[in-house]
Protein backbone atom coordinates (compact mmCIF):
# COMPACT_ATOMS: atom_id res chain seq x y z
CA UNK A 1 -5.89 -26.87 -6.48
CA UNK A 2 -9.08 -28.41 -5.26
CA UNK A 3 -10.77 -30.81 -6.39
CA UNK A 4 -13.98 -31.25 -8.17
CA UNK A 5 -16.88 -30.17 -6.63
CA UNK A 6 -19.94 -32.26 -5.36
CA UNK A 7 -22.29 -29.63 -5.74
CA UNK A 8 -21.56 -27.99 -9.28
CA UNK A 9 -19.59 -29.01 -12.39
CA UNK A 10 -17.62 -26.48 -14.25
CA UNK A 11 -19.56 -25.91 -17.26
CA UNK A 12 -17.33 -26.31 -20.56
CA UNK A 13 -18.12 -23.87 -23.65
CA UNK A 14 -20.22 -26.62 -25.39
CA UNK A 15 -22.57 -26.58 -22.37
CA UNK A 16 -23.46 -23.37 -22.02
CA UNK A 17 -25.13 -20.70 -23.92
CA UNK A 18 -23.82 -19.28 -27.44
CA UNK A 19 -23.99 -15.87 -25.92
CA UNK A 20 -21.86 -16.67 -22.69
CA UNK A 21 -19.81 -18.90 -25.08
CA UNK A 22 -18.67 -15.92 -27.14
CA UNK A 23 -18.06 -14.03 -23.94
CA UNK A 24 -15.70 -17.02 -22.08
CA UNK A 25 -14.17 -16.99 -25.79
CA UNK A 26 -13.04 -13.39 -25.54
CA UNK A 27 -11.50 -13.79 -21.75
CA UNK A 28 -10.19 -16.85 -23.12
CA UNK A 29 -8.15 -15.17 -25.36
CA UNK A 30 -7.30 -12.37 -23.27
CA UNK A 31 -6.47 -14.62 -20.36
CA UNK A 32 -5.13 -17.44 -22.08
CA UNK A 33 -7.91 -19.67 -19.93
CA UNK A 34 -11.50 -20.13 -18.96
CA UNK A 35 -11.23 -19.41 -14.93
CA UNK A 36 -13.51 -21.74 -14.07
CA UNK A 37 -15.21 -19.16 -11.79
CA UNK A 38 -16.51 -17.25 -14.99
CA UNK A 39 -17.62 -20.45 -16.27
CA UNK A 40 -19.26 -21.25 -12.95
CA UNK A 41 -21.33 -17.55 -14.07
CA UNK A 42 -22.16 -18.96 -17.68
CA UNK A 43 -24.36 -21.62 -15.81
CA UNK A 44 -27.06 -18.48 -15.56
CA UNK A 45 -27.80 -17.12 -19.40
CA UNK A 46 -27.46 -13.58 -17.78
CA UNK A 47 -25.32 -13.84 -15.07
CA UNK A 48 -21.97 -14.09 -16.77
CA UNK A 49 -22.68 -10.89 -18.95
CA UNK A 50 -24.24 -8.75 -16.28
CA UNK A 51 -21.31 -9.91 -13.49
CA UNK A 52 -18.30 -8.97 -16.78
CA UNK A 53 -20.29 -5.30 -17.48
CA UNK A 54 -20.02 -4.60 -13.69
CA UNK A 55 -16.78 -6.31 -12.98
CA UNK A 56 -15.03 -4.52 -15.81
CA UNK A 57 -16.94 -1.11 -15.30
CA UNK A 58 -15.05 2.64 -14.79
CA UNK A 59 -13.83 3.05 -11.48
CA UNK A 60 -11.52 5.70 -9.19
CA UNK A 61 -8.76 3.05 -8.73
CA UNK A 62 -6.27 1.95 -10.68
CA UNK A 63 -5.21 -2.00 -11.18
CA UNK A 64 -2.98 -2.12 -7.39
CA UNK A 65 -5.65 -0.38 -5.63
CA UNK A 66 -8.21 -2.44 -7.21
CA UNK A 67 -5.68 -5.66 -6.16
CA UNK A 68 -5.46 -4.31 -2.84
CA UNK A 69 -9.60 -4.06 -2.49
CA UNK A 70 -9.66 -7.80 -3.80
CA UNK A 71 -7.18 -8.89 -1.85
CA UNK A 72 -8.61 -8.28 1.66
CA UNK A 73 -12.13 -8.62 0.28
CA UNK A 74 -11.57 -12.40 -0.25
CA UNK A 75 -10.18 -12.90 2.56
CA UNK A 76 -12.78 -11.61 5.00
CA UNK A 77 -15.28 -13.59 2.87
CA UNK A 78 -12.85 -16.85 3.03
CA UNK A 79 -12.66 -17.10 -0.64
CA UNK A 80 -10.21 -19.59 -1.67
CA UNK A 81 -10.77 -18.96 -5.38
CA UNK A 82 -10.57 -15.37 -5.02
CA UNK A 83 -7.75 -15.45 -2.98
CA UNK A 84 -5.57 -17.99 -5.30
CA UNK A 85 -6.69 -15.79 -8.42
CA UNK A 86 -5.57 -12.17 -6.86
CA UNK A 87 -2.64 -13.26 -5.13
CA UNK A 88 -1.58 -14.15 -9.08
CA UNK A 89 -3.24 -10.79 -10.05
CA UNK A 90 -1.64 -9.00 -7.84
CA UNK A 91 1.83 -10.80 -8.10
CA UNK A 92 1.56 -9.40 -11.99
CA UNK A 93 0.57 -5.74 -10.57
CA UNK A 94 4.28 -5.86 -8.94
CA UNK A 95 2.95 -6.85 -5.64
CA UNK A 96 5.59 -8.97 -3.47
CA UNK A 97 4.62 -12.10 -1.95
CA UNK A 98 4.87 -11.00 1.45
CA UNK A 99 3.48 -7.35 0.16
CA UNK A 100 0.51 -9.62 -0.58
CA UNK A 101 0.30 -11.95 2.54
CA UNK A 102 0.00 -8.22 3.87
CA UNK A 103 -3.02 -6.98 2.24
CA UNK A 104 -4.44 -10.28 2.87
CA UNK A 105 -3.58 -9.77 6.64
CA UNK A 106 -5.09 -6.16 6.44
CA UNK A 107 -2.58 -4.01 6.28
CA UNK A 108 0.19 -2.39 3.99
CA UNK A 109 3.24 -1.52 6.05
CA UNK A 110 5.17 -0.77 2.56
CA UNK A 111 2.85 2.08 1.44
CA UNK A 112 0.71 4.53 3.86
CA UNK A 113 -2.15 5.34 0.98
CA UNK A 114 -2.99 1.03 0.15
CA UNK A 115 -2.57 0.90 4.28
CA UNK A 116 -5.39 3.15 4.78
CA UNK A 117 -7.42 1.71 1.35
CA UNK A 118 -6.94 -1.80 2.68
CA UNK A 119 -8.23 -0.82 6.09
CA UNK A 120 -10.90 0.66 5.12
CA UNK A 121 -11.99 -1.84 2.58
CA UNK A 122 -12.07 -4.44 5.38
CA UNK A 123 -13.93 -2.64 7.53
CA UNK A 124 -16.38 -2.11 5.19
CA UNK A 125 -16.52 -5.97 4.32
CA UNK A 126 -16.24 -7.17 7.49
CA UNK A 127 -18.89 -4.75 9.11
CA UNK A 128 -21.89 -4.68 6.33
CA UNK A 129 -20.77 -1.00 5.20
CA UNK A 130 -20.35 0.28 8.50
CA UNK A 131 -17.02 2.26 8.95
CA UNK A 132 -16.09 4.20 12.06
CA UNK A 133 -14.57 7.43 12.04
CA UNK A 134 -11.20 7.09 12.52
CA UNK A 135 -10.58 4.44 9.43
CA UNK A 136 -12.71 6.74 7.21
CA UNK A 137 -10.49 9.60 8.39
CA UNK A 138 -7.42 8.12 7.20
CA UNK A 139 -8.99 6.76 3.98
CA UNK A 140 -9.37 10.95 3.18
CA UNK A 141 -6.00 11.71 4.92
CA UNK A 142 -4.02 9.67 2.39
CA UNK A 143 -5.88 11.14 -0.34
CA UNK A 144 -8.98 9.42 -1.67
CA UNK A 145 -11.84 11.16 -1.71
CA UNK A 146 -15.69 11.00 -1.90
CA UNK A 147 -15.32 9.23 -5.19
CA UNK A 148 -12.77 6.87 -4.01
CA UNK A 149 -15.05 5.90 -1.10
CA UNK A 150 -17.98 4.93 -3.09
CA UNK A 151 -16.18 3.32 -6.16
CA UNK A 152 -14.58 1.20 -3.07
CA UNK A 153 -18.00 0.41 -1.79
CA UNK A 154 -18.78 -0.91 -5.50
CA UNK A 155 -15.37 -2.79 -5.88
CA UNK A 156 -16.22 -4.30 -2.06
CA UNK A 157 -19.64 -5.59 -3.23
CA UNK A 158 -18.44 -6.19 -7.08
CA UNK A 159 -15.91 -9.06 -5.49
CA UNK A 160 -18.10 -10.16 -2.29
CA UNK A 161 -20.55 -11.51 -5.09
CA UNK A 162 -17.65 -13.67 -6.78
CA UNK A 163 -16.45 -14.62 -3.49
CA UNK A 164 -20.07 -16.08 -2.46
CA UNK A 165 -20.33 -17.45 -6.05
CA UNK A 166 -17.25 -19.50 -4.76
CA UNK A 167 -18.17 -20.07 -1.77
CA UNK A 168 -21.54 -21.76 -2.47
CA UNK A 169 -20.67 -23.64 -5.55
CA UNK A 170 -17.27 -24.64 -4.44
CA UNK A 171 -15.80 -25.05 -8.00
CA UNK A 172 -12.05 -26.23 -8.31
CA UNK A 173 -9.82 -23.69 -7.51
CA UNK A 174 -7.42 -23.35 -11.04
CA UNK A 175 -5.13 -21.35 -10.24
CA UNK A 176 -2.05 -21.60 -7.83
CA UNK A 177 -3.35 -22.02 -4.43
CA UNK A 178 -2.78 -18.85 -1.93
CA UNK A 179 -0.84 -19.33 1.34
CA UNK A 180 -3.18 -20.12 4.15
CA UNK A 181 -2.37 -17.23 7.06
């Protein structure tokens, strides 16, 4: 865990508005917690709801895949939050430790189809979209499709924001902190 930030306090529910307080309310009881990161979006009166609608929107990919995309995402972007949060995430979604130090590491020697989805999603976080043949050619050679390839795009940019949300604001990490690589 870090500790408290210089440049932003963690908002509690009496500070913020009564619409985002209803909303930390429900992922406080779903969760069991306020992450302090979803806090850190109830600073903005719109932020919180519009960043939950797109966060928690239909996608392609189920929960592991989605772990995998988060998992790599974070840590091109050097998001300690985000990588604390999904290694727990994806530790519930039956993912290993080492599986996960893995994914973090870019690659999924247990499973060809997350290998290709993890490769891909890092190139397309680490190269502003851009993805060269070969990667996107395996991405469709394990199996995902056109579909897959744009809900990835969306999952890549949906977590990029929380991980620069982090990284700006620096808010304490609260959950258990990921290995460093």
């Amino acid at each position: 865990m870090t500790t408290q930030s210089k440049r932003f306090e963690v908002p509690t529910l009496e500070n913020v508005s009564e619409k985002n307080r209803g909303i930390l309310t429900a992922i406080k009881d779903k969760v069991g917690m306020v992450p302090n990161i979803y806090a850190t979006y109830a600073l903005s009166d719109n932020a919180l709801e519009r960043y939950t609608t797109f966060a928690n929107g239909k996608t392609s990919f189920n929960n592991k895949e989605k772990e995998v995309i988060n998992l790599i995402v974070s840590q091109v972007n050097g998001c300690s939050y985000c990588q604390a949060a999904h290694t727990a995430i994806g530790k519930m979604n039956g993912f290993t430790d080492e599986q996960i130090i893995d994914l973090r590491k870019g690659s999924a020697p247990f499973d060809a189809k997350f290998d290709a989805l993890v490769k891909t999603a890092k190139a397309i976080a680490e190269n502003k979209g851009k993805v060269n043949d070969e990667t996107l050619d395996d991405f469709f050679e394990a199996g995902y499709t056109k579909a897959h390839f744009v809900d990835l795009i969306v999952n890549v940019g949906e977590k990029t924001i929380t991980n620069f949300l982090h990284n700006a604001t620096e808010i304490p990490v609260d959950f258990p902190e990921a290995p460093q690589l």
